[in-house]
C-alpha atoms as a PDB file:
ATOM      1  CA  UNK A   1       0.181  54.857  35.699  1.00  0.00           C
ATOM      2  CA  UNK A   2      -2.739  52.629  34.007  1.00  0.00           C
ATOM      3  CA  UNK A   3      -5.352  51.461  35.827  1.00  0.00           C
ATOM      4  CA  UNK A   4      -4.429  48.118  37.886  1.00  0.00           C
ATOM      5  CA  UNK A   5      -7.759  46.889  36.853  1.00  0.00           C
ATOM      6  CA  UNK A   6      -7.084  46.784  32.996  1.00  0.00           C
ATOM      7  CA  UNK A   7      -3.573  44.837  33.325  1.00  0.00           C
ATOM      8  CA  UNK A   8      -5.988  41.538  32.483  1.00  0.00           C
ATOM      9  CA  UNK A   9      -7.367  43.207  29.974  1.00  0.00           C
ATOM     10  CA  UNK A  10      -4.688  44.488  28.172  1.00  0.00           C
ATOM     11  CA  UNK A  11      -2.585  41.040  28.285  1.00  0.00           C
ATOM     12  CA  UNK A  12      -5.522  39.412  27.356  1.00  0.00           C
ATOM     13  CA  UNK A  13      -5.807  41.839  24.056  1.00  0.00           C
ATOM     14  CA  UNK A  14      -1.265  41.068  23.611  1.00  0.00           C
ATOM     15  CA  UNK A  15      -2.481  37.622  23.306  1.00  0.00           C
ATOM     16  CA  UNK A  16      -5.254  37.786  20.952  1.00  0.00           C
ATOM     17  CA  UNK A  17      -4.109  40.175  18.410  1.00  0.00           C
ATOM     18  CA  UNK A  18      -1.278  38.037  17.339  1.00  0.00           C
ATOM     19  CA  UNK A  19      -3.682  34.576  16.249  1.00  0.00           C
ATOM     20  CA  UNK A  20      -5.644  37.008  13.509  1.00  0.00           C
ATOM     21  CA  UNK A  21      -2.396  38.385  12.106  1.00  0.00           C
ATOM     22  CA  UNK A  22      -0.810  34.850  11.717  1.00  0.00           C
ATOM     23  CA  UNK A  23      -4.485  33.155  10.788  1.00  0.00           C
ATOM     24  CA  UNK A  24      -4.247  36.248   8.040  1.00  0.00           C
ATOM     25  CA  UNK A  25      -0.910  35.380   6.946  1.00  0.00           C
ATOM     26  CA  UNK A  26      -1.593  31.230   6.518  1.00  0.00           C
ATOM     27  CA  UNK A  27      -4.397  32.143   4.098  1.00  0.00           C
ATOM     28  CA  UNK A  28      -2.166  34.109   1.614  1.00  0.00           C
ATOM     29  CA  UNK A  29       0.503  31.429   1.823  1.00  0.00           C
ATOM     30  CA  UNK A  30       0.846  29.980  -1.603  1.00  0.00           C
ATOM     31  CA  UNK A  31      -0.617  26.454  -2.733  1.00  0.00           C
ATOM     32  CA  UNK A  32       0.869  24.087  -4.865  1.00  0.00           C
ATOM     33  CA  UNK A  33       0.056  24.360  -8.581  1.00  0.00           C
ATOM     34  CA  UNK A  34      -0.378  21.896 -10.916  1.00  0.00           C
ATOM     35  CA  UNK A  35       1.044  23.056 -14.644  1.00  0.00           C
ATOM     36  CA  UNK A  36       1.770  20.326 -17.752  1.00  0.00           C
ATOM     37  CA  UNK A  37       5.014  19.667 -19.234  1.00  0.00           C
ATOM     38  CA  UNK A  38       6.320  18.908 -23.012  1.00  0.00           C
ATOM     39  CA  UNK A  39       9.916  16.964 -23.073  1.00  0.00           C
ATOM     40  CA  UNK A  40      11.403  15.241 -25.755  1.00  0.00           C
ATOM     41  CA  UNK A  41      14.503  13.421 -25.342  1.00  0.00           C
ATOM     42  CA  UNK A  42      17.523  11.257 -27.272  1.00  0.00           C
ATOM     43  CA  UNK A  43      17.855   7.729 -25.671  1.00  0.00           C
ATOM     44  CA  UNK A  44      20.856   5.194 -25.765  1.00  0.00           C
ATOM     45  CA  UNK A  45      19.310   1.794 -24.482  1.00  0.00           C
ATOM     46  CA  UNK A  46      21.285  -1.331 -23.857  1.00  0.00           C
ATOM     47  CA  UNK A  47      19.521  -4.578 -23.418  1.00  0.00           C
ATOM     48  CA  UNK A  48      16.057  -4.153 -25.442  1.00  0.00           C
ATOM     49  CA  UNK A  49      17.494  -5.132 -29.651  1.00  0.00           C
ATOM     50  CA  UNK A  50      20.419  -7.357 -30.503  1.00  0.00           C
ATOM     51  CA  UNK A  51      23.161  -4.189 -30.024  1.00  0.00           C
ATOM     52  CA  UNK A  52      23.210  -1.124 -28.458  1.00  0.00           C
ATOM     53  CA  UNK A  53      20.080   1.637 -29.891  1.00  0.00           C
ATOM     54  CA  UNK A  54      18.884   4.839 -29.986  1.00  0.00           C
ATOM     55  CA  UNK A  55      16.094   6.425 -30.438  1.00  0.00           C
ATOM     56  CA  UNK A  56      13.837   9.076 -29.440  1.00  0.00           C
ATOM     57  CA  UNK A  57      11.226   9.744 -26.701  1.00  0.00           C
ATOM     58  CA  UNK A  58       8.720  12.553 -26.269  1.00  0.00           C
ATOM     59  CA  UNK A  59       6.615  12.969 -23.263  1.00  0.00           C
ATOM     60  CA  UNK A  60       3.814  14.894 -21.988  1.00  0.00           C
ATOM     61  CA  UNK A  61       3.226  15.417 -18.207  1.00  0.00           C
ATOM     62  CA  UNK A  62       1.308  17.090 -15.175  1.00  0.00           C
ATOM     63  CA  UNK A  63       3.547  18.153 -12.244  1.00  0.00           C
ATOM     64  CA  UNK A  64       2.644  19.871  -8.787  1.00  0.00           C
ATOM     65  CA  UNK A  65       5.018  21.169  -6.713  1.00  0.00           C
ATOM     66  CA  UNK A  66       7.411  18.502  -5.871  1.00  0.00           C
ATOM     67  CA  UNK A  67       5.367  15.328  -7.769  1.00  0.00           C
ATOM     68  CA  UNK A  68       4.630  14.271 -11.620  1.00  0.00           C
ATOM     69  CA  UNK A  69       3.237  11.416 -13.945  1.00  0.00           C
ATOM     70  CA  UNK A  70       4.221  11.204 -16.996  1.00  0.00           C
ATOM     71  CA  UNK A  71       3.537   9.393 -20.210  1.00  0.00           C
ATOM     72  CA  UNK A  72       6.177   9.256 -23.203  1.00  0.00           C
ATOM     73  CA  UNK A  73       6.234   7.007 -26.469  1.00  0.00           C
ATOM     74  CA  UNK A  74       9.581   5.725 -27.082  1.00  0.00           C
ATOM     75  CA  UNK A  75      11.162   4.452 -30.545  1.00  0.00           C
ATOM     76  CA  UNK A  76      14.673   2.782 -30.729  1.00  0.00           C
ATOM     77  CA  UNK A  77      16.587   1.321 -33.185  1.00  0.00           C
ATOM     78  CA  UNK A  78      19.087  -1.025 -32.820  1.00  0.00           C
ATOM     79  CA  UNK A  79      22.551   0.064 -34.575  1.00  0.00           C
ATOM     80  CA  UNK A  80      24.802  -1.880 -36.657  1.00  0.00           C
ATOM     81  CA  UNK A  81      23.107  -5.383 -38.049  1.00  0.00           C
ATOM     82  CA  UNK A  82      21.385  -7.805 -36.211  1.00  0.00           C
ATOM     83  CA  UNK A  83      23.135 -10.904 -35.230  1.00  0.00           C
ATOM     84  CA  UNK A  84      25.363 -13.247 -38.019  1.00  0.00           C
ATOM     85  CA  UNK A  85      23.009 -15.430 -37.424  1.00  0.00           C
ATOM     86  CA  UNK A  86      19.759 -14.308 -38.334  1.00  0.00           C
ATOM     87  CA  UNK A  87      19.029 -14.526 -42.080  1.00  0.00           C
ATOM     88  CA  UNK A  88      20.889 -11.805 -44.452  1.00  0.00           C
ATOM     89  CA  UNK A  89      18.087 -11.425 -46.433  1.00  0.00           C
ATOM     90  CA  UNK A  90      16.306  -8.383 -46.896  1.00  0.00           C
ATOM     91  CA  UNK A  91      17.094  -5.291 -44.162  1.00  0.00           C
ATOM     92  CA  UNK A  92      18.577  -6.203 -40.685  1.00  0.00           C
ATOM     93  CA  UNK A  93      17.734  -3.905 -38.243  1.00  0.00           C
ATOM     94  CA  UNK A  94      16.297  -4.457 -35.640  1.00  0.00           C
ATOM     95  CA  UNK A  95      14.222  -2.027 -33.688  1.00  0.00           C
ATOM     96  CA  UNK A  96      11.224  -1.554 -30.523  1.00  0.00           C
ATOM     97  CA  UNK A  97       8.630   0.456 -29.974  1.00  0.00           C
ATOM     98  CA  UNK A  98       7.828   1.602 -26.405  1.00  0.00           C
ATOM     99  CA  UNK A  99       5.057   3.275 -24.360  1.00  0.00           C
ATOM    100  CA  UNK A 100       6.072   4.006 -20.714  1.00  0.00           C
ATOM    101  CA  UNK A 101       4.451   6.007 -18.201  1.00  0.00           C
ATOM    102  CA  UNK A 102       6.059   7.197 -14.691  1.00  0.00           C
ATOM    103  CA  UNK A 103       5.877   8.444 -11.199  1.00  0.00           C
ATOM    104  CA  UNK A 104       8.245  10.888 -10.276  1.00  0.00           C
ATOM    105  CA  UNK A 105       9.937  12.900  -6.965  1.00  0.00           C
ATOM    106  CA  UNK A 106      11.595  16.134  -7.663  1.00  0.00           C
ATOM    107  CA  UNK A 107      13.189  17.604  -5.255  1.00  0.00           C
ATOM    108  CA  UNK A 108      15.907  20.997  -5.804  1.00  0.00           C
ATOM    109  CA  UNK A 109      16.287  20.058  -9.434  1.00  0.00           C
ATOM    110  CA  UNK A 110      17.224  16.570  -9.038  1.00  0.00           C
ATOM    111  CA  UNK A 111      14.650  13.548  -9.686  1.00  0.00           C
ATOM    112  CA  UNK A 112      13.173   9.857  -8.588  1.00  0.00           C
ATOM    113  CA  UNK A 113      10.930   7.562 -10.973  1.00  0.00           C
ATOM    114  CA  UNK A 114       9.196   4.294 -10.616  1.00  0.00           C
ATOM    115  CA  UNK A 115       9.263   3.531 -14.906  1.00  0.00           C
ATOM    116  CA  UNK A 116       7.006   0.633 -16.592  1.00  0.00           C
ATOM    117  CA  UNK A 117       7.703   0.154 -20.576  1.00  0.00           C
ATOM    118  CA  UNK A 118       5.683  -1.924 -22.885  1.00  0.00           C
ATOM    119  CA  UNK A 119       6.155  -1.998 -26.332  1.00  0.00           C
ATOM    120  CA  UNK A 120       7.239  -5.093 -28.707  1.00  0.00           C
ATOM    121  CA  UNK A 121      10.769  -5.783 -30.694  1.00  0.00           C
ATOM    122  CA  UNK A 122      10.301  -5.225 -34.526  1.00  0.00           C
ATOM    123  CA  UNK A 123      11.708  -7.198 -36.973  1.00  0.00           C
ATOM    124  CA  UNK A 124      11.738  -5.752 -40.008  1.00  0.00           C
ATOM    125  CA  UNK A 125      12.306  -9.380 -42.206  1.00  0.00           C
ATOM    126  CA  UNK A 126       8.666 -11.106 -40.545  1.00  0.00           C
ATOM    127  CA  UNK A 127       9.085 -13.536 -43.607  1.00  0.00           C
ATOM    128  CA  UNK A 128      12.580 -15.072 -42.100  1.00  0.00           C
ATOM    129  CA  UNK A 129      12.879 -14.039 -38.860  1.00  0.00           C
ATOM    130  CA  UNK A 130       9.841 -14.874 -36.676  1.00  0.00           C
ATOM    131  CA  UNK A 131       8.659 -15.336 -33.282  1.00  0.00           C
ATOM    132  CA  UNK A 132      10.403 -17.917 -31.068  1.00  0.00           C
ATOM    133  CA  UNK A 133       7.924 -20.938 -30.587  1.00  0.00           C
ATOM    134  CA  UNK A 134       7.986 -20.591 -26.367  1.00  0.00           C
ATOM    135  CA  UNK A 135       8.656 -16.867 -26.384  1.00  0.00           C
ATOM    136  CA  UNK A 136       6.592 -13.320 -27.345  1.00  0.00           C
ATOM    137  CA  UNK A 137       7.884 -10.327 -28.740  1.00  0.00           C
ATOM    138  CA  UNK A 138       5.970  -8.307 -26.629  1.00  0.00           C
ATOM    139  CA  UNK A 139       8.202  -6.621 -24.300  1.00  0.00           C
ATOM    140  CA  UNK A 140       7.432  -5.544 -20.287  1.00  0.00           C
ATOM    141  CA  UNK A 141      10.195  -3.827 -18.117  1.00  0.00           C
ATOM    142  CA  UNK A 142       9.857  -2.031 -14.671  1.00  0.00           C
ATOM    143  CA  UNK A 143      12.773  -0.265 -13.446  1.00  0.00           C
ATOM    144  CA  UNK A 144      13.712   3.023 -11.855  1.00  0.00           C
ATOM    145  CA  UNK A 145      14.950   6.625 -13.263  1.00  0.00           C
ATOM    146  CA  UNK A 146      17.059   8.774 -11.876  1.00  0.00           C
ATOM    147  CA  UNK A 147      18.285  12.224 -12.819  1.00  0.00           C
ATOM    148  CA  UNK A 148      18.506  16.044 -12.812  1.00  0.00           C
ATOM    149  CA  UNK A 149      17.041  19.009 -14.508  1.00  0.00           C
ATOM    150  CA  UNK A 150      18.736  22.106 -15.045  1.00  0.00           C
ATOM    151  CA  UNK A 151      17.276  25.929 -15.949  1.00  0.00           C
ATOM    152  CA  UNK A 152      18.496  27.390 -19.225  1.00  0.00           C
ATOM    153  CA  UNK A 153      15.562  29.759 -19.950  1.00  0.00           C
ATOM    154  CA  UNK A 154      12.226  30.589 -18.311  1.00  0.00           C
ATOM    155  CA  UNK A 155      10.340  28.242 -20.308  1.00  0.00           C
ATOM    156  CA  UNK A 156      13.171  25.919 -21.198  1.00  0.00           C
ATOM    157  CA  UNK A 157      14.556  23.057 -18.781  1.00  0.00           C
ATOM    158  CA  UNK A 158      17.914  21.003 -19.684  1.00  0.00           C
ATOM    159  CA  UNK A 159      17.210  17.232 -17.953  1.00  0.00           C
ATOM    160  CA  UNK A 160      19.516  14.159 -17.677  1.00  0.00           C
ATOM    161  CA  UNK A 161      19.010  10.376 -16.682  1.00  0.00           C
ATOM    162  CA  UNK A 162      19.232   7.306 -16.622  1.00  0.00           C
ATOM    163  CA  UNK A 163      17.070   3.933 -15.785  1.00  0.00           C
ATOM    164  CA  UNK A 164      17.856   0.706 -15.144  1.00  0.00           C
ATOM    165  CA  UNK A 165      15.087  -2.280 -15.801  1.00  0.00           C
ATOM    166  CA  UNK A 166      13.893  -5.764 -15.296  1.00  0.00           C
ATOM    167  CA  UNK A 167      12.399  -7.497 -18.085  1.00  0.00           C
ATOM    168  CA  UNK A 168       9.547  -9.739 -17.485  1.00  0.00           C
ATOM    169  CA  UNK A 169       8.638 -10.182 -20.784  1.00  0.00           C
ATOM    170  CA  UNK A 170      11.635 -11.178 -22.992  1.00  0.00           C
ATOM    171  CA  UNK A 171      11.300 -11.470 -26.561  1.00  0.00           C
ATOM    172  CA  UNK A 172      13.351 -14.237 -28.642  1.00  0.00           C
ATOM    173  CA  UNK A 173      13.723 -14.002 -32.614  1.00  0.00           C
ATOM    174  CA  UNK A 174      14.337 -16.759 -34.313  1.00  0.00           C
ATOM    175  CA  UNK A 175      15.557 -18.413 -37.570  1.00  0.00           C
ATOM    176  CA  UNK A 176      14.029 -21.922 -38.038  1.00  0.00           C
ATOM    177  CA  UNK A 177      13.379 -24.035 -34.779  1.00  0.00           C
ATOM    178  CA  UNK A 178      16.149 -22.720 -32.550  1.00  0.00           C
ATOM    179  CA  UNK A 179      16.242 -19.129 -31.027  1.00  0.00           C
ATOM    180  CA  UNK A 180      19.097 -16.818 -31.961  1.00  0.00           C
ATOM    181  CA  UNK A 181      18.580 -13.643 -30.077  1.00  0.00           C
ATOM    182  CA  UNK A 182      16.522 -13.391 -26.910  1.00  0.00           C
ATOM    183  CA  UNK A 183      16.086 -10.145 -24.859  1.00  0.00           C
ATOM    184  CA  UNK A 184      18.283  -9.799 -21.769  1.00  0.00           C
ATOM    185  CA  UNK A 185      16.881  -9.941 -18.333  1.00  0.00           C
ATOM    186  CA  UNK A 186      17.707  -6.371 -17.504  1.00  0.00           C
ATOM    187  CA  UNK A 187      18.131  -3.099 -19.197  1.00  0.00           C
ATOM    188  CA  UNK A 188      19.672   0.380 -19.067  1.00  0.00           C
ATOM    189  CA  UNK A 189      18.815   3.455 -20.604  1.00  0.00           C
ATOM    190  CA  UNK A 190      20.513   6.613 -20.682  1.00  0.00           C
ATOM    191  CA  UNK A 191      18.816   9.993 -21.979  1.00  0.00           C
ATOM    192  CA  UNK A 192      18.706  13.737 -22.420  1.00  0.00           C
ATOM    193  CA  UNK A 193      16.631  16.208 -23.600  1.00  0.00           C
ATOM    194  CA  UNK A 194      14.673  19.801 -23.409  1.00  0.00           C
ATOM    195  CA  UNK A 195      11.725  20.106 -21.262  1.00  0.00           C
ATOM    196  CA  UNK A 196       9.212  22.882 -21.805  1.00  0.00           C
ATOM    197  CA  UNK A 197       7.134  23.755 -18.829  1.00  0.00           C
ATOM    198  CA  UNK A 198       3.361  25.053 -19.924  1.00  0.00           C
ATOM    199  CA  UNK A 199       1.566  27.334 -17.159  1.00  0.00           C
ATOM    200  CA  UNK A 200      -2.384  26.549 -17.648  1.00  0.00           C
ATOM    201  CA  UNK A 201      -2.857  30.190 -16.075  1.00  0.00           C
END
């Protein structure tokens, strides 16, 4: 039968062991990591040249556990002609030239961005088609990207998305005094693409 006088003593030992073991336990928990990322990706985007374009977008990122920024270049090219209207002379198409940088949520392989693009529209004929007297051709959209990523290898990521923008700077192409072709006022852009994760040890 123990001693009536150590009951305090031994509860008071049942109560302290357990604070080291779990104080033990917090400090090999594992911490959040940041590692880079390489992506490139093939883009469809509606609303930034005369028709439909593609193009293509590589990207270089940092990501921690559930968080990224990102920067990408993008280059798209309109397909088919430009409008019947613009001069015939000399080539047609139409094309822009993007950077874009975003802030991204990932959460159980699915994705959140705030996106901000600027870039300009090219026109390959500067001689006949120019710059729209009140207008720019530099070209500023904010929008949001959403999407998912998918596991195919342990380096190798399969990702999906699409954004949709506003454009607060809208480039106009003209021929002669009146404009013929001016950006719309919002934009969409669907992509996908291989994303290679790269561990900085």
């Amino acid at each position: 039968m123990p001693n009536p006088g150590r009951i305090p003593l031994m509860i008071a030992l049942g109560l302290a062991l357990p604070a080291p073991a779990y104080a033990h336990g917090a400090q090999r928990a594992p911490q959040p990591r940041m590692h880079g990322e390489l992506s490139a990706s093939s883009v469809l985007a509606f609303g930034l040249t005369p028709t439909a374009g593609v193009g293509l977008s590589p990207a270089v990122a940092l990501r921690w556990s559930d968080l990224s920024v990102s920067l990408e270049a993008r280059a798209i090219v309109a397909l088919g002609s430009a409008p019947s209207d613009l001069p015939s002379a000399g080539p047609r198409r139409i094309g822009a030239g993007l950077g874009v940088m975003s802030l991204c949520r990932h959460r159980d392989g699915v994705f959140l961005c705030n996106v901000f693009q600027l870039g300009a529209v090219r026109a390959p004929t500067a001689e006949s088609i120019t710059q729209a007297e009140d207008g720019v051709l530099w070209l500023l959209t904010s929008g949001a990207r959403g999407g998912a990523e998918w596991r195919v290898a342990r380096y190798l990521q399969l990702r999906s998305f699409l954004e949709l923008h506003i454009v607060m700077a809208r480039p106009q192409l003209s021929a002669g005094p009146a404009a013929r072709w001016k950006t719309s006022a919002v934009a969409a852009i669907a992509g996908i693409g291989l994303t290679f994760p790269v561990d900085p040890g």
